[in-house]
C-alpha atoms as a PDB file:
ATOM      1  CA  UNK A   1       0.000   0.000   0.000  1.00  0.00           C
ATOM      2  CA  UNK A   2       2.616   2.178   1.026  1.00  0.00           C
ATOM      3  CA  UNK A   3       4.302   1.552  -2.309  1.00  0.00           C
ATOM      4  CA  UNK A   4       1.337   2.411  -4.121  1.00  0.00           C
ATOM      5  CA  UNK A   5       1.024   5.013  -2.805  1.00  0.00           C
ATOM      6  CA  UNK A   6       4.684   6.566  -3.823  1.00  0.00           C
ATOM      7  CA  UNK A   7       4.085   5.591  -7.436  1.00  0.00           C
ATOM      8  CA  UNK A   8       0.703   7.592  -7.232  1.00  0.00           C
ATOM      9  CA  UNK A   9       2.616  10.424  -5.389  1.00  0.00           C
ATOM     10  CA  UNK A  10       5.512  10.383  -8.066  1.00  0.00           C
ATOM     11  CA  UNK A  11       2.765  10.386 -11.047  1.00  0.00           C
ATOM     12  CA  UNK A  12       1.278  13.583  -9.707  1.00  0.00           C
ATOM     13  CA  UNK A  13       4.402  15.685  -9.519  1.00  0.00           C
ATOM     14  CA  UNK A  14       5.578  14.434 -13.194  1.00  0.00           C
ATOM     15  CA  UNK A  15       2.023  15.517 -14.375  1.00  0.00           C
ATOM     16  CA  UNK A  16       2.551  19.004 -12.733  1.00  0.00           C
ATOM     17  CA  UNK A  17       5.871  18.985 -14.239  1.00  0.00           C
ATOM     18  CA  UNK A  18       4.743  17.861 -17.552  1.00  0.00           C
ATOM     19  CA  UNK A  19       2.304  20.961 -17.020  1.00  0.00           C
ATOM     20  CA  UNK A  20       4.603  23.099 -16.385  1.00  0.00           C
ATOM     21  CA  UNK A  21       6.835  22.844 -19.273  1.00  0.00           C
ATOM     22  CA  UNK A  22       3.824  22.977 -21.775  1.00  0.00           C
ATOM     23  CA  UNK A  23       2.521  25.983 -20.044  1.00  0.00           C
ATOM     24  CA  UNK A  24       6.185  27.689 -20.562  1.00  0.00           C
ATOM     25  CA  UNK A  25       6.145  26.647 -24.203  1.00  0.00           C
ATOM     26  CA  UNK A  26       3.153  28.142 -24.654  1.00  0.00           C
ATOM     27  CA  UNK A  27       4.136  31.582 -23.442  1.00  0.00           C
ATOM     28  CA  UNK A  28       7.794  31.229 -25.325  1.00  0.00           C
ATOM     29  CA  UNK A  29       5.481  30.548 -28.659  1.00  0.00           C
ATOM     30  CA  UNK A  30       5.103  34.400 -28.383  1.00  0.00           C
ATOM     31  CA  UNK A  31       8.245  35.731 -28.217  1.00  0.00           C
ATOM     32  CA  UNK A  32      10.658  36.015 -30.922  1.00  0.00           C
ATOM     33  CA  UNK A  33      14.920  35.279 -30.270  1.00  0.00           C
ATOM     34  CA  UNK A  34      16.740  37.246 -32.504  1.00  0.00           C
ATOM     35  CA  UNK A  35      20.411  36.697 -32.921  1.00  0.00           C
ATOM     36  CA  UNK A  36      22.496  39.816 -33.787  1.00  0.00           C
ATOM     37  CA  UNK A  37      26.045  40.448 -33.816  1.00  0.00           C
ATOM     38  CA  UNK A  38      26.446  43.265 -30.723  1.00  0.00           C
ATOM     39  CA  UNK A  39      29.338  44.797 -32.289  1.00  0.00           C
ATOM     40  CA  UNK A  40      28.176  45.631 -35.674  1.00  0.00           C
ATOM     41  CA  UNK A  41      27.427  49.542 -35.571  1.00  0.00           C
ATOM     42  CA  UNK A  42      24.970  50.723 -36.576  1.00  0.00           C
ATOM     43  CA  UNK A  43      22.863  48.102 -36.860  1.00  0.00           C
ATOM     44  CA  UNK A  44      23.081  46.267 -34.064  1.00  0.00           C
ATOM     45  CA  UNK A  45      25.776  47.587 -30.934  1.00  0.00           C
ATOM     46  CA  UNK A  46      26.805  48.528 -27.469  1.00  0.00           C
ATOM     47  CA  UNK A  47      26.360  51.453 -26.152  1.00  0.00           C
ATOM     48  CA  UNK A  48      28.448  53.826 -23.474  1.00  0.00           C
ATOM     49  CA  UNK A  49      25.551  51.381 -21.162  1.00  0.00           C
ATOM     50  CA  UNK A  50      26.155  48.504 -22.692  1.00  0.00           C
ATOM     51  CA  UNK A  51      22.717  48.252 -24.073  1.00  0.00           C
ATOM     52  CA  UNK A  52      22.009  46.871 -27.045  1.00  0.00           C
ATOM     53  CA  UNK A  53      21.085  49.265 -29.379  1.00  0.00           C
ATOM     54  CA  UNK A  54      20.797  50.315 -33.636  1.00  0.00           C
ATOM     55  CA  UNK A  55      18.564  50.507 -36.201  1.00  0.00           C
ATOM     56  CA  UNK A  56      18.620  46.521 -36.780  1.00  0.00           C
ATOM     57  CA  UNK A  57      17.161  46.632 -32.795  1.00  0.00           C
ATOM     58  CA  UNK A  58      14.549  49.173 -33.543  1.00  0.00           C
ATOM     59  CA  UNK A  59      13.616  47.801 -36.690  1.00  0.00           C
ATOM     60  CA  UNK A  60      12.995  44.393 -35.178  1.00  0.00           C
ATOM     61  CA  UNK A  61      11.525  45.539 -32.069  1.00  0.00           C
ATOM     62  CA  UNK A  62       8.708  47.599 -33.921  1.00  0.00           C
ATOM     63  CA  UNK A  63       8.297  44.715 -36.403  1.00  0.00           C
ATOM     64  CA  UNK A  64       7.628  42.032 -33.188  1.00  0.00           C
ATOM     65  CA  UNK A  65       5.605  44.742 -31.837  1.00  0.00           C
ATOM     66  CA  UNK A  66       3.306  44.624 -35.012  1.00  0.00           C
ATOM     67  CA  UNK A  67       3.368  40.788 -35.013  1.00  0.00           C
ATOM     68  CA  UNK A  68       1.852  40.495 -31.415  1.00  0.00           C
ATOM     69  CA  UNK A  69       4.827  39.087 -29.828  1.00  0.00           C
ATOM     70  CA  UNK A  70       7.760  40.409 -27.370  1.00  0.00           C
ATOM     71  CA  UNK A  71      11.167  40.274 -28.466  1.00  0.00           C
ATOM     72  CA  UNK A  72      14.655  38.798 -26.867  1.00  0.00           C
ATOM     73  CA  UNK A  73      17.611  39.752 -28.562  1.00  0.00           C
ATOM     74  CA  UNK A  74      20.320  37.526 -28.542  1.00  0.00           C
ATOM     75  CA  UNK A  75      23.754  38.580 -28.887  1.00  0.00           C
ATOM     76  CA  UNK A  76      25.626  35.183 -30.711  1.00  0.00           C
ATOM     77  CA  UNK A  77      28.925  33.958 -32.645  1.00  0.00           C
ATOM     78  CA  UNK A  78      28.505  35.288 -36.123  1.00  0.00           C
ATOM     79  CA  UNK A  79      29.991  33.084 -37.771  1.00  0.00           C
ATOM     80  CA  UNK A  80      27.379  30.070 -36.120  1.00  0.00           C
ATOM     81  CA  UNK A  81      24.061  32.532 -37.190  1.00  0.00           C
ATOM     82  CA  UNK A  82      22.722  29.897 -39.410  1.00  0.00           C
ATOM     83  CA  UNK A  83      23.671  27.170 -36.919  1.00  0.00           C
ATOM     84  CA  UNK A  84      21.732  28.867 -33.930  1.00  0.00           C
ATOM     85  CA  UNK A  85      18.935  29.931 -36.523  1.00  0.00           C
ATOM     86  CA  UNK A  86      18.477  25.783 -37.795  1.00  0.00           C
ATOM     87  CA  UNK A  87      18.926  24.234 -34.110  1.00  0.00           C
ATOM     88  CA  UNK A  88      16.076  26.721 -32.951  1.00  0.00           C
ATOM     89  CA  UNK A  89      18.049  28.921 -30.376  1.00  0.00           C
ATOM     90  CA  UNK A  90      17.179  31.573 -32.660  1.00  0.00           C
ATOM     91  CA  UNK A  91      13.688  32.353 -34.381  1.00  0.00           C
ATOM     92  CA  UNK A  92      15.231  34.882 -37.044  1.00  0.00           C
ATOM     93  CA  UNK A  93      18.972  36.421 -38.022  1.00  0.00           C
ATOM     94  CA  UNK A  94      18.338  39.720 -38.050  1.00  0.00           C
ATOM     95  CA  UNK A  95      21.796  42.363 -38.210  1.00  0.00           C
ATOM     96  CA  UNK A  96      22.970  43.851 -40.958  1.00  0.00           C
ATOM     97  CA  UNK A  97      22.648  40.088 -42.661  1.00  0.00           C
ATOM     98  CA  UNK A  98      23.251  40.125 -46.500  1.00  0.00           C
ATOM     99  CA  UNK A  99      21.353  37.866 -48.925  1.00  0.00           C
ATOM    100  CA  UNK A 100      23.927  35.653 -51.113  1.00  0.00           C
ATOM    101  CA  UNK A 101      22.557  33.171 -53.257  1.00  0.00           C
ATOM    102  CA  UNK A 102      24.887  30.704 -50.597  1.00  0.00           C
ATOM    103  CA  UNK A 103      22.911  31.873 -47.706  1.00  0.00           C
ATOM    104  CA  UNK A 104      19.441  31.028 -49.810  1.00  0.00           C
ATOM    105  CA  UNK A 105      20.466  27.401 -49.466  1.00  0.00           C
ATOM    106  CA  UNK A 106      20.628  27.656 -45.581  1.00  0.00           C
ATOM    107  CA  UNK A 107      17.878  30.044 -44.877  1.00  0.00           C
ATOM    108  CA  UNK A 108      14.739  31.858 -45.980  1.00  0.00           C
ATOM    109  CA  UNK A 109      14.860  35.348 -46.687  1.00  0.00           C
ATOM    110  CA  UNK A 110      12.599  38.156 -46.090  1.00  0.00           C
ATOM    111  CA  UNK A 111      12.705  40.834 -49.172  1.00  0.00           C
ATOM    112  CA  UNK A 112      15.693  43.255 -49.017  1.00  0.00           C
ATOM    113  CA  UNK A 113      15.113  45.975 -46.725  1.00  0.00           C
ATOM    114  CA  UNK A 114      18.715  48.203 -46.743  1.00  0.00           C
ATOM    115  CA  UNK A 115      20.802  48.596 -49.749  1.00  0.00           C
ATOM    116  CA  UNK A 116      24.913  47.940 -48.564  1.00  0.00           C
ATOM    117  CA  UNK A 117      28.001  47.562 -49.896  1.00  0.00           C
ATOM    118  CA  UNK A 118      31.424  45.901 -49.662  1.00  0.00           C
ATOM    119  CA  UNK A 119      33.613  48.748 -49.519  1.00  0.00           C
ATOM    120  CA  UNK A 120      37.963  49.080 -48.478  1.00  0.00           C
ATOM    121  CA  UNK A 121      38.814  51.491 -45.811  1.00  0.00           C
ATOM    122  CA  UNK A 122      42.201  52.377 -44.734  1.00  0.00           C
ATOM    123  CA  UNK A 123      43.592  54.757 -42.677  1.00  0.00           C
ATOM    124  CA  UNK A 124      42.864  58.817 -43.855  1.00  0.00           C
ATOM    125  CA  UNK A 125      46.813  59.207 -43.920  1.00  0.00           C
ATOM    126  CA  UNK A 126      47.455  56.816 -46.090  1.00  0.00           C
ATOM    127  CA  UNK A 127      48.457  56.786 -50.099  1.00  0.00           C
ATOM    128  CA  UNK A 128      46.340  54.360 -51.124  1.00  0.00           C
ATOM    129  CA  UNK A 129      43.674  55.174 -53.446  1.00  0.00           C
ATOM    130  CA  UNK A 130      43.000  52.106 -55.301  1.00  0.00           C
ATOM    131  CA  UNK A 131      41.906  47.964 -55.482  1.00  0.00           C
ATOM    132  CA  UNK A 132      45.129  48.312 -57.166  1.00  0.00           C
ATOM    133  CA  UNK A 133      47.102  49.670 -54.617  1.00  0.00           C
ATOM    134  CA  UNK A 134      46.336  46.672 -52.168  1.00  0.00           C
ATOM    135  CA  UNK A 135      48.787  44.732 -54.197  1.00  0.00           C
ATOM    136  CA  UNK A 136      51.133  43.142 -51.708  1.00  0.00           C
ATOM    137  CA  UNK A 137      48.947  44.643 -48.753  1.00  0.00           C
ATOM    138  CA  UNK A 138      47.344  43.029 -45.316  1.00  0.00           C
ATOM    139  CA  UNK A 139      44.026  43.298 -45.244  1.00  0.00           C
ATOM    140  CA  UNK A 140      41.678  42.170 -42.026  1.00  0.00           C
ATOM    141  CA  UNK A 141      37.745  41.399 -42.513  1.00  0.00           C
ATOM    142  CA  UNK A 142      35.510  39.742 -39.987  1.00  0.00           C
ATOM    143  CA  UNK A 143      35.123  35.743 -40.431  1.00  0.00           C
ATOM    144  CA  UNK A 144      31.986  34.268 -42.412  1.00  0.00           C
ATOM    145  CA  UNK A 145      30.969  37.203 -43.984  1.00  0.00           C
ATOM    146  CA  UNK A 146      29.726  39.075 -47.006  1.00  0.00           C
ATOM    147  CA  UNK A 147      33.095  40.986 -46.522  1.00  0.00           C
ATOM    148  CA  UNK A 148      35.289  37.637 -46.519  1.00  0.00           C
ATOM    149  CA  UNK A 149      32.751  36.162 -50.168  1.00  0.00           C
ATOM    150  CA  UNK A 150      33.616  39.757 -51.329  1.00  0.00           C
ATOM    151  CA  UNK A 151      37.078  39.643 -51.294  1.00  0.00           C
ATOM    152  CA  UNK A 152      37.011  35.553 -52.385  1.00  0.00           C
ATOM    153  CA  UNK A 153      34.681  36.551 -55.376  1.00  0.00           C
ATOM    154  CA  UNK A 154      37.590  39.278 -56.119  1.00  0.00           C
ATOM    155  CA  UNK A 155      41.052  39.436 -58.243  1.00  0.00           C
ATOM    156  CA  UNK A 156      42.431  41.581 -55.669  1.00  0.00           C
ATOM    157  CA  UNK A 157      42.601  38.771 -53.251  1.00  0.00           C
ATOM    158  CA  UNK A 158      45.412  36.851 -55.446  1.00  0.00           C
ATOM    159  CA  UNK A 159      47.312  40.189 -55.698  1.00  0.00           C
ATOM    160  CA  UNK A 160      47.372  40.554 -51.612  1.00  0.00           C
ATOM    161  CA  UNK A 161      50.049  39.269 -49.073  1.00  0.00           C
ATOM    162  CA  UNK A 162      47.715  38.065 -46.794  1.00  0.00           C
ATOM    163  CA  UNK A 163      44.571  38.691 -44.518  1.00  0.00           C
ATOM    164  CA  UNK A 164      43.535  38.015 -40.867  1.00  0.00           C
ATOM    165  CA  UNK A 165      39.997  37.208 -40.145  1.00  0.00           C
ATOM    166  CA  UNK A 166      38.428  38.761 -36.459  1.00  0.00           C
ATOM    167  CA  UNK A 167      35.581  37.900 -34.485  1.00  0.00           C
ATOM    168  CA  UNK A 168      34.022  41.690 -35.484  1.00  0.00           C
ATOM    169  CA  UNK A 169      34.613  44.492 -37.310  1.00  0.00           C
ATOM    170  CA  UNK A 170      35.715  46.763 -34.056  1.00  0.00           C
ATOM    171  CA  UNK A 171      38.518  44.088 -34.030  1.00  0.00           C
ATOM    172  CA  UNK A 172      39.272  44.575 -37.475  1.00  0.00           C
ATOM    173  CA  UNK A 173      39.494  48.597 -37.100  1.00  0.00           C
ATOM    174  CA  UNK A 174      41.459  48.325 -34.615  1.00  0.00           C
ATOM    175  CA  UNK A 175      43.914  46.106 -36.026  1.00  0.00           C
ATOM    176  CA  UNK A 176      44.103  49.002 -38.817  1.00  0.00           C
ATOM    177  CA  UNK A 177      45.082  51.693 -36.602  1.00  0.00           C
ATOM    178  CA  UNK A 178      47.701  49.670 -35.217  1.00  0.00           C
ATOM    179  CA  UNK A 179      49.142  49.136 -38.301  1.00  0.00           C
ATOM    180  CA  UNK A 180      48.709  45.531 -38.102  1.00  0.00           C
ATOM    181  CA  UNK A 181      46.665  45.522 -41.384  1.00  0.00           C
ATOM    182  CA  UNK A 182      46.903  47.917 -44.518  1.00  0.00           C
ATOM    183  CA  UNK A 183      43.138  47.941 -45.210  1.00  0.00           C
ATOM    184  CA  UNK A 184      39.829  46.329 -44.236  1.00  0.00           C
ATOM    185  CA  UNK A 185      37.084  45.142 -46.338  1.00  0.00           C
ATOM    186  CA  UNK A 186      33.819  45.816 -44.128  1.00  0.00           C
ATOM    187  CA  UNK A 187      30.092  47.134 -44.856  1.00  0.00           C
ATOM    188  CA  UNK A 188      29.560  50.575 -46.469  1.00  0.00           C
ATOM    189  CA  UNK A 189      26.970  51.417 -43.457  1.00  0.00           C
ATOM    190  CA  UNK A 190      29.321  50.451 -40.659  1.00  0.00           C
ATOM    191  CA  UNK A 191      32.293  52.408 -42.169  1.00  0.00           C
ATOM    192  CA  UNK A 192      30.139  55.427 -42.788  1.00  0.00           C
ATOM    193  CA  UNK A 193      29.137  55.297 -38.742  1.00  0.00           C
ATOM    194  CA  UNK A 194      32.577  54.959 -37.600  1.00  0.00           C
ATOM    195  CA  UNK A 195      33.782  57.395 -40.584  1.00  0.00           C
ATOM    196  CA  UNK A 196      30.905  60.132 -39.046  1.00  0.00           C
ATOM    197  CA  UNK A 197      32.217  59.632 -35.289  1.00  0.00           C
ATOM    198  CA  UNK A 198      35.976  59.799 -35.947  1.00  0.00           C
ATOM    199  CA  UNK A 199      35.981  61.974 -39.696  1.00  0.00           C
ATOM    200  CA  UNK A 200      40.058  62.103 -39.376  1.00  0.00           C
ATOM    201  CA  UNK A 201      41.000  58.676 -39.156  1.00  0.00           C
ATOM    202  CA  UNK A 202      39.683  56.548 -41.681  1.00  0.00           C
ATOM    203  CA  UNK A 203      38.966  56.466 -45.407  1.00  0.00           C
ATOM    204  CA  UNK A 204      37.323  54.650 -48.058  1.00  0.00           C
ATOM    205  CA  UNK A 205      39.155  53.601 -51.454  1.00  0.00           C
ATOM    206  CA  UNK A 206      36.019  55.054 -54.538  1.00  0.00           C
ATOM    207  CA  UNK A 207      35.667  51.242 -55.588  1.00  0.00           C
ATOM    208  CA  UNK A 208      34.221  49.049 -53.843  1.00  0.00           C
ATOM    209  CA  UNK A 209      34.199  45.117 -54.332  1.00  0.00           C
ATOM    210  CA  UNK A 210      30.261  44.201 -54.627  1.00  0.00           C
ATOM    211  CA  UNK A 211      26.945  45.721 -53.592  1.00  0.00           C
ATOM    212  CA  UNK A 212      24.551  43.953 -51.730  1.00  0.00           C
ATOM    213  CA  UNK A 213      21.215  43.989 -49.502  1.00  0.00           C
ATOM    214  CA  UNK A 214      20.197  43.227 -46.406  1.00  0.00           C
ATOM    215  CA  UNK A 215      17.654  40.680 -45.054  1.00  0.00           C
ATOM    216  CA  UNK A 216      15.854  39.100 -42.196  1.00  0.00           C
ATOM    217  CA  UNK A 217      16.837  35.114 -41.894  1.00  0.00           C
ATOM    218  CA  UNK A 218      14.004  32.740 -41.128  1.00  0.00           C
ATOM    219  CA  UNK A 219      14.949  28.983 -40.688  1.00  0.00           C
ATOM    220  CA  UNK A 220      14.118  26.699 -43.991  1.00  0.00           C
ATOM    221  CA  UNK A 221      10.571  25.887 -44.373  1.00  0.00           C
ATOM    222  CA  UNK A 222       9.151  28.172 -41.861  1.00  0.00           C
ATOM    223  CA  UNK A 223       6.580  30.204 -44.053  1.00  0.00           C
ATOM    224  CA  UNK A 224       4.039  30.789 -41.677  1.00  0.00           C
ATOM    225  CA  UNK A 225       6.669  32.993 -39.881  1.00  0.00           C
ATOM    226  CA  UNK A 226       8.168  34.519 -42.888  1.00  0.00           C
ATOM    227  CA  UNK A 227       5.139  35.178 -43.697  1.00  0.00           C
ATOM    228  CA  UNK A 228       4.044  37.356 -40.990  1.00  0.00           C
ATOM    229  CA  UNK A 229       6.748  38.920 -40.653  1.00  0.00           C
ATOM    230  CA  UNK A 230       7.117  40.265 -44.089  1.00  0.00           C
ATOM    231  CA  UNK A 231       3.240  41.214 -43.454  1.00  0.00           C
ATOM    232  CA  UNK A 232       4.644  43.326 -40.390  1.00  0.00           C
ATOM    233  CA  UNK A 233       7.621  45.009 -42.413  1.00  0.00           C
ATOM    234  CA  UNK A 234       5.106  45.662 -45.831  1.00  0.00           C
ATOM    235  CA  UNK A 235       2.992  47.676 -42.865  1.00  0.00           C
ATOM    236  CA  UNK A 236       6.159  49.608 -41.614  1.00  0.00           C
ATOM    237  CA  UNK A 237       7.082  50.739 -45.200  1.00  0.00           C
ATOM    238  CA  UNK A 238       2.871  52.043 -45.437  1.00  0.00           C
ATOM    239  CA  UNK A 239       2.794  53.669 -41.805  1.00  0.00           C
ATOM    240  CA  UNK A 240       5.605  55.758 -41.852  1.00  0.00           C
ATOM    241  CA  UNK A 241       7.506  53.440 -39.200  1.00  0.00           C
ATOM    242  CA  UNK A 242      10.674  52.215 -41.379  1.00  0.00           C
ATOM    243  CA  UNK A 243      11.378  55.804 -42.502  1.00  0.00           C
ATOM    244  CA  UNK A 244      11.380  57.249 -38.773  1.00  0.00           C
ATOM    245  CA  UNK A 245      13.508  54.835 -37.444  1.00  0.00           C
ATOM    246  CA  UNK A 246      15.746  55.196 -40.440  1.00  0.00           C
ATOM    247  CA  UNK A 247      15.762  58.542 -40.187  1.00  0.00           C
ATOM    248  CA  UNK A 248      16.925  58.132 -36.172  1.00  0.00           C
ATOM    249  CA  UNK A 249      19.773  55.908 -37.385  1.00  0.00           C
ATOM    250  CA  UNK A 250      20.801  57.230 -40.902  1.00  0.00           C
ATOM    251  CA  UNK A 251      19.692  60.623 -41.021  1.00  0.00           C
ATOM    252  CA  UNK A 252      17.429  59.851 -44.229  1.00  0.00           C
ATOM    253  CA  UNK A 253      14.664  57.256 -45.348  1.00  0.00           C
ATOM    254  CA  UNK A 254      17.156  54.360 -46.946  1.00  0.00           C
ATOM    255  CA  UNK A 255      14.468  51.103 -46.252  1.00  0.00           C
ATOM    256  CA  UNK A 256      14.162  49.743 -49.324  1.00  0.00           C
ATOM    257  CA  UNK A 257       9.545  50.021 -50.374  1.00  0.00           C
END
């Protein structure tokens, strides 16, 4: 009896537990985890409080808004965004993330929303002017990105002495004003931020190596999110809530209609 008992006890608390952990999923259903890199200004950053802030952050955060759920953004590893978006840690990639026809393999894309580019930047005092001039040259990027299939997609890169790969871009600059590295190849948005804060330090060669656009990253085969959420953004472009928060971030309406 007494051992009866125990098994009926035991039963009860995994049923509560068991209740528990549905009730949880249900309230997670409504909240979105979006994975952004936390150095990558001005999309997605730190500021002097260490909060997370950019246009990428507002832009998401109205967009979840609109879609009825609340948002947790989730700093991660850039280089593992599409393994954190397909094991579910993440619901979307959203941070400055470029469409490739690579990344269309991996991931669903929402339309384009920001027009980029690949563009060189070295330091202001330098001589260099040209793709040309990187002949024999260092030149830094950050690791599994649009900047690194730039440069691979490029006949500069046979012409260089080397490059060095970093975690972010912040890495990358830095590197540059060392004098560790002769240029780096990094987004035209990000170098225009850093370019506007600090005007006397950095430049940007007039050629760039490829234009691109940016997009939100759903995992494969999840249209009923994509679908919503390119439902929310369409309503941002009509309401007038894209351009404001572009116009916070950029000075001027750049979302793409």
């Amino acid at each position: 009896m007494k051992r009866l008992s125990m098994l009926f006890l035991t039963s009860i608390m995994l049923l509560g537990i068991l209740a528990g952990c549905s009730s949880k999923s249900s309230s997670d259903s409504k909240t979105l985890t979006i994975g952004v890199d936390d150095s990558f200004a001005p999309m997605g950053f730190r500021d002097k409080d260490n909060n997370l802030v950019g246009f990428d952050i507002d832009y998401a955060k109205a967009a979840a808004k609109k879609m009825g759920y609340k948002v947790d953004i989730q700093p991660i590893e850039w280089k593992a965004k599409e393994s954190e978006l397909n094991s579910g840690r993440i619901d979307l990639i959203w941070n400055g993330y470029t469409i490739t026809d690579e990344r269309k393999k991996k991931v669903d894309f929402s339309k384009p929303y920001l027009k980029n580019a690949q563009v060189v930047a070295t330091l202001a005092k330098t001589d260099l002017s040209s793709l040309n001039d990187l002949k024999g040259k260092i030149v830094g990027l950050q690791a599994q990105s649009s900047a690194a299939d730039a440069l691979d997609a490029s006949p500069v890169k046979a012409t260089l002495k080397s490059t060095s790969e970093y975690a972010n871009n912040v890495m990358a600059l830095n590197d540059l004003k060392s004098g560790r590295t002769d240029a780096v190849i990094i987004d035209e948005v990000v170098i225009d931020y850093y370019m506007a804060k600090d005007p006397d330090t950095f430049k940007v060669l007039d050629e760039s190596l490829s234009p691109e656009e940016y997009g939100v990253g759903v995992k494969k085969g999840n249209e009923k999110l994509l679908n919503k959420l390119q439902k929310a953004l369409d309503s941002m472009n009509e309401d007038g809530t894209a351009k404001k928060i572009s116009n916070k971030w950029f000075g001027e309406d750049k979302v793409l209609k």
